[in-house]
Protein backbone atom coordinates (compact mmCIF):
# COMPACT_ATOMS: atom_id res chain seq x y z
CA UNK A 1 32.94 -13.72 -200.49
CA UNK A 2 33.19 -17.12 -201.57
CA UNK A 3 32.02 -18.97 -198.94
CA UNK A 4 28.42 -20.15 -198.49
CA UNK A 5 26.33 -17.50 -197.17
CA UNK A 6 23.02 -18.24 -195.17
CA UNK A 7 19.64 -16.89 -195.26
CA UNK A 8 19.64 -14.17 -192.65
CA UNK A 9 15.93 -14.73 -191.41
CA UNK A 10 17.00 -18.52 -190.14
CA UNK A 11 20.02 -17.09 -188.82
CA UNK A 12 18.27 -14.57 -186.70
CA UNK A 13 15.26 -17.71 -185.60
CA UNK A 14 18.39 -19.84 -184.97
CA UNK A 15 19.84 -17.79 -182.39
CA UNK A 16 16.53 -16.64 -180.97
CA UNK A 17 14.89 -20.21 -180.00
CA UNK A 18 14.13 -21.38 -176.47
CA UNK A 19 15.73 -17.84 -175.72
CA UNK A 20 14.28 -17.75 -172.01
CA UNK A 21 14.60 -14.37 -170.53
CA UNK A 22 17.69 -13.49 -172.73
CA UNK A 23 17.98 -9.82 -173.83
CA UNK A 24 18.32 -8.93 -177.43
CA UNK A 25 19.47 -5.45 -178.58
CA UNK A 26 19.41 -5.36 -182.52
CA UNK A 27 20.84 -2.60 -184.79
CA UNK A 28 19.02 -0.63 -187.10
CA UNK A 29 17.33 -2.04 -190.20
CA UNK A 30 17.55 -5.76 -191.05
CA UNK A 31 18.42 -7.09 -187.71
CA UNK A 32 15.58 -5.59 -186.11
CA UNK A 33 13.34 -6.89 -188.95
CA UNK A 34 14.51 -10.27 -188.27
CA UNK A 35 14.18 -10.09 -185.06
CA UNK A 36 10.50 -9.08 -185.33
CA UNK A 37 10.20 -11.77 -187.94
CA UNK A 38 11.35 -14.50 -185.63
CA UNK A 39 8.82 -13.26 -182.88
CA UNK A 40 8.49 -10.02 -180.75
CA UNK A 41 9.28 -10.35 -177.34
CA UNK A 42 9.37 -7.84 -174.39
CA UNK A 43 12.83 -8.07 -174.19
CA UNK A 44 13.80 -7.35 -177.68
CA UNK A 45 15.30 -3.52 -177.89
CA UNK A 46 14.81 -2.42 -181.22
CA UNK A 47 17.33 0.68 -182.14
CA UNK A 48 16.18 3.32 -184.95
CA UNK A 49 18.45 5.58 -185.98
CA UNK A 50 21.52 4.85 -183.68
CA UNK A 51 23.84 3.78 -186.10
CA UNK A 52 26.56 2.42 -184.02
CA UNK A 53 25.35 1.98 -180.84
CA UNK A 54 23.66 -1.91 -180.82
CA UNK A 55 27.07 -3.00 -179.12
CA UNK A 56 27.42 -0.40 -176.79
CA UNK A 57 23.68 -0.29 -175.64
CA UNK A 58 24.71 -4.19 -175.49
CA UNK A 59 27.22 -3.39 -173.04
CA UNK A 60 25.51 -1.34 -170.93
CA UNK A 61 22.61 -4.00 -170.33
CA UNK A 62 25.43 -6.88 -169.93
CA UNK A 63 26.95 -4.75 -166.94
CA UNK A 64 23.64 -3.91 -165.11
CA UNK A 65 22.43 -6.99 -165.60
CA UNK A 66 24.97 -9.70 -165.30
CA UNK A 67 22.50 -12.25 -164.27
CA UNK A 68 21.18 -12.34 -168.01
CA UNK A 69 22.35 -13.16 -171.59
CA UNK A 70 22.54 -10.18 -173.80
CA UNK A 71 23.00 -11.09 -177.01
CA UNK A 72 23.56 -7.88 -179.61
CA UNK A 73 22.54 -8.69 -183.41
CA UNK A 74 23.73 -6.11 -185.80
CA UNK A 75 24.77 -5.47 -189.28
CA UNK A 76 28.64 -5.15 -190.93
CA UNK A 77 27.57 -1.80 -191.80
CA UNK A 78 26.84 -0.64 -188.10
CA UNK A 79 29.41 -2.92 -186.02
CA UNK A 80 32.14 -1.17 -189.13
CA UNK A 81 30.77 2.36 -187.90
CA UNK A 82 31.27 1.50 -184.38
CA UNK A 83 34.78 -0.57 -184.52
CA UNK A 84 36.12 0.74 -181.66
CA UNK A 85 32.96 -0.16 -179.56
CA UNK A 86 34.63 -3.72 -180.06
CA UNK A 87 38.18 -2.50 -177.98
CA UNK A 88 35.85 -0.59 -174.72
CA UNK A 89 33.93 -3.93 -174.50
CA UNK A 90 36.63 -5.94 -174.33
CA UNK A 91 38.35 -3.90 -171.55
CA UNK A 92 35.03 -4.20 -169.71
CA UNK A 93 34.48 -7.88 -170.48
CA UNK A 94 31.12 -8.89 -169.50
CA UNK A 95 31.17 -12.76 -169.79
CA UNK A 96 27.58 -12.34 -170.59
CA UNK A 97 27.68 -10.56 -173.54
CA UNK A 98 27.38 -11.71 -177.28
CA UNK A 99 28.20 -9.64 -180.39
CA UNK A 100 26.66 -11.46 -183.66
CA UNK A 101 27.14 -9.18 -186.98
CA UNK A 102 25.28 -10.05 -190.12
CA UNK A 103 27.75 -9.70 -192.71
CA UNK A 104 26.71 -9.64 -195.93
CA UNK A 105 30.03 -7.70 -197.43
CA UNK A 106 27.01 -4.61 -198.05
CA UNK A 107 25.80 -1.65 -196.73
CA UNK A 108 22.55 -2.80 -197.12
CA UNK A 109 20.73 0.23 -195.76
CA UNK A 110 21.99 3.17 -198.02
CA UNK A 111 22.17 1.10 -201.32
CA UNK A 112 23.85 -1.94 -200.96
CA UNK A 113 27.88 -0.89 -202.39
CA UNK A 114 30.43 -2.81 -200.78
CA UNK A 115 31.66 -2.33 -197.17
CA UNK A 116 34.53 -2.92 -195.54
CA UNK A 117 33.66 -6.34 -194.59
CA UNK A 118 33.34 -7.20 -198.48
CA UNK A 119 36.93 -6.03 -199.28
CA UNK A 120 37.78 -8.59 -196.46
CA UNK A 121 38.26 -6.73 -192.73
CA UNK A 122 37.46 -9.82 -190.76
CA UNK A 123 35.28 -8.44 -187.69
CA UNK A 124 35.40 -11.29 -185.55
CA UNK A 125 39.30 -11.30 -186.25
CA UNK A 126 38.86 -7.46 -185.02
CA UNK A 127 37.73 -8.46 -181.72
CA UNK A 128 40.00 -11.06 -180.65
CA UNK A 129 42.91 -8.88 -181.50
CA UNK A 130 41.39 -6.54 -178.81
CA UNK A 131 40.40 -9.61 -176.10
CA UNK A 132 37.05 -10.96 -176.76
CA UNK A 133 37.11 -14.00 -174.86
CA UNK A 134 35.84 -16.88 -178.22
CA UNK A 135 35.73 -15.12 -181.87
CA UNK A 136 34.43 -16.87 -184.28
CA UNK A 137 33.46 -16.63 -188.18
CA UNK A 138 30.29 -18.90 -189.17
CA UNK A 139 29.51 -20.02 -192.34
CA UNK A 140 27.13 -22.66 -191.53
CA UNK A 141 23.89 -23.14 -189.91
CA UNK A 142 25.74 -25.55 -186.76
CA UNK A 143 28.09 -22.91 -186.42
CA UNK A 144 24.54 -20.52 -186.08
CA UNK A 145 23.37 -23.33 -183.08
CA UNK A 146 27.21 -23.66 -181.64
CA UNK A 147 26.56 -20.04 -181.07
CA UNK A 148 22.99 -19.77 -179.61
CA UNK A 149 24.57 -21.64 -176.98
CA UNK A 150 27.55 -19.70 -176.45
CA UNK A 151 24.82 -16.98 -175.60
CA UNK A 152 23.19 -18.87 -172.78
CA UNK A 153 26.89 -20.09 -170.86
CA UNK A 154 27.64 -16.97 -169.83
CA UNK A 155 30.94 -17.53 -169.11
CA UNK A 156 33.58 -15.65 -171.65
CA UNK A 157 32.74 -12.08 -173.81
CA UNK A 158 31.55 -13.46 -177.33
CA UNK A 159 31.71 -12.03 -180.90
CA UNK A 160 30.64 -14.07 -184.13
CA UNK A 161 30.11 -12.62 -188.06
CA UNK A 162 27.95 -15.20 -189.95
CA UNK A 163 28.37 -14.79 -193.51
CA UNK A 164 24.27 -14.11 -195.29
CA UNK A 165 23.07 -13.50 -198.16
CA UNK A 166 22.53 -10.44 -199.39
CA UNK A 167 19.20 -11.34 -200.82
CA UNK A 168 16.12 -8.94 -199.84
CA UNK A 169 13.61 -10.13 -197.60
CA UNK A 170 10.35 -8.89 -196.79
CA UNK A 171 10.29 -6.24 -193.99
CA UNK A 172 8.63 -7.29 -190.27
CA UNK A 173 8.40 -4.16 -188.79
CA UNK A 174 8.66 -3.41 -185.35
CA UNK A 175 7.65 -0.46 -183.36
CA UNK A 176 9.24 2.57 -184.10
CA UNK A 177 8.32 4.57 -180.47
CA UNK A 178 11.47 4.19 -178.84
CA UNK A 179 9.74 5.50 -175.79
CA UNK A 180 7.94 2.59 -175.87
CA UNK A 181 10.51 -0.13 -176.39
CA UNK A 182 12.44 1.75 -174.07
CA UNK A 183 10.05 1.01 -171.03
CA UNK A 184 8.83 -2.48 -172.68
CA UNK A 185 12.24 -3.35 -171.36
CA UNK A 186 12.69 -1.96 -168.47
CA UNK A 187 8.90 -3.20 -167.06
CA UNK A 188 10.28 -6.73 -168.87
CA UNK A 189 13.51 -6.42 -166.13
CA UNK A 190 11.17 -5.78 -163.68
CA UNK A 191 12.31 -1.61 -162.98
CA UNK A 192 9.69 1.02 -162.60
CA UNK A 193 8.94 3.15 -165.62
């Protein structure tokens, strides 16, 4: 890649400030460190070891909830893995959805060698040619706040990959009980666990 490529960790704060009651569901690994990092939150739904399945889980709380923003955060590596997740979300089109994939051109979770993404498949390009509603790639950090308020408008099915760095970070762990994220959200959306 040879455009600039932003620290992940202000990328993930950026798009998580004054979030009100938005939902976040973040893929495995770095996303849901950064998420953590930035501040846990009730509504935050953590996924370990569902590679794959941050945009569809996304989907699923952006149709039973259509009163809130979900916003999705996940990696190249795990929105590559679940590419056609991107064409049944944009048949359903929930105007209150938003896809943002990390892309660091890496699989950063099984040894960092060079995904898809790095030999140039253009994600966001990958959902509008299936009907997301704005696509966008972001390279800097007003694209990052141009974005955070896409989230919050609610009104068109969203997908953004931000260019970051590939450089480690320390991990912010968050829990690993899915049981217990599970039902953090739910009591957080105000169902009965």
């Amino acid at each position: 890649m040879t455009e600039p490529l932003l620290d992940r960790r202000a990328v993930v704060a950026e798009l998580l400030t004054d979030r009100a009651e938005m939902i976040v569901v973040t893929g495995l690994g770095s996303p849901s460190y950064d998420a953590m990092a930035a501040g846990d939150h009730d509504l935050n739904y953590y996924l370990w070891g569902a590679m794959g399945g941050a945009a569809m889980v996304g989907l699923g709380l952006a149709k039973s909830r259509p009163d809130r923003s979900v916003l999705v955060i996940t990696g190249d590596g795990e929105m590559l893995m679940a590419m056609g997740a991107l064409a049944t979300i944009a048949v359903q089109a929930p105007a209150n959805l938003t896809i943002a994939v990390l892309d660091n051109g890496y699989y950063g979770e099984t040894g960092m060698q060079l995904s898809h993404t790095g030999h140039g498949v253009e994600l966001s390009r990958v959902a509008d040619s299936v009907g997301f509603g704005w696509t966008s790639r972001i390279t800097d950090m007003a694209g990052v706040t141009d974005l955070r308020h896409r989230v919050h408008q609610k009104d068109t099915l969203n997908c953004a990959t931000i260019a970051i760095s590939s450089a480690e970070v320390e991990r912010v762990l968050p829990s690993r009980d899915g049981v217990y994220i599970k039902n953090r959200v739910k009591m957080a959306l105000g169902y009965t666990v």
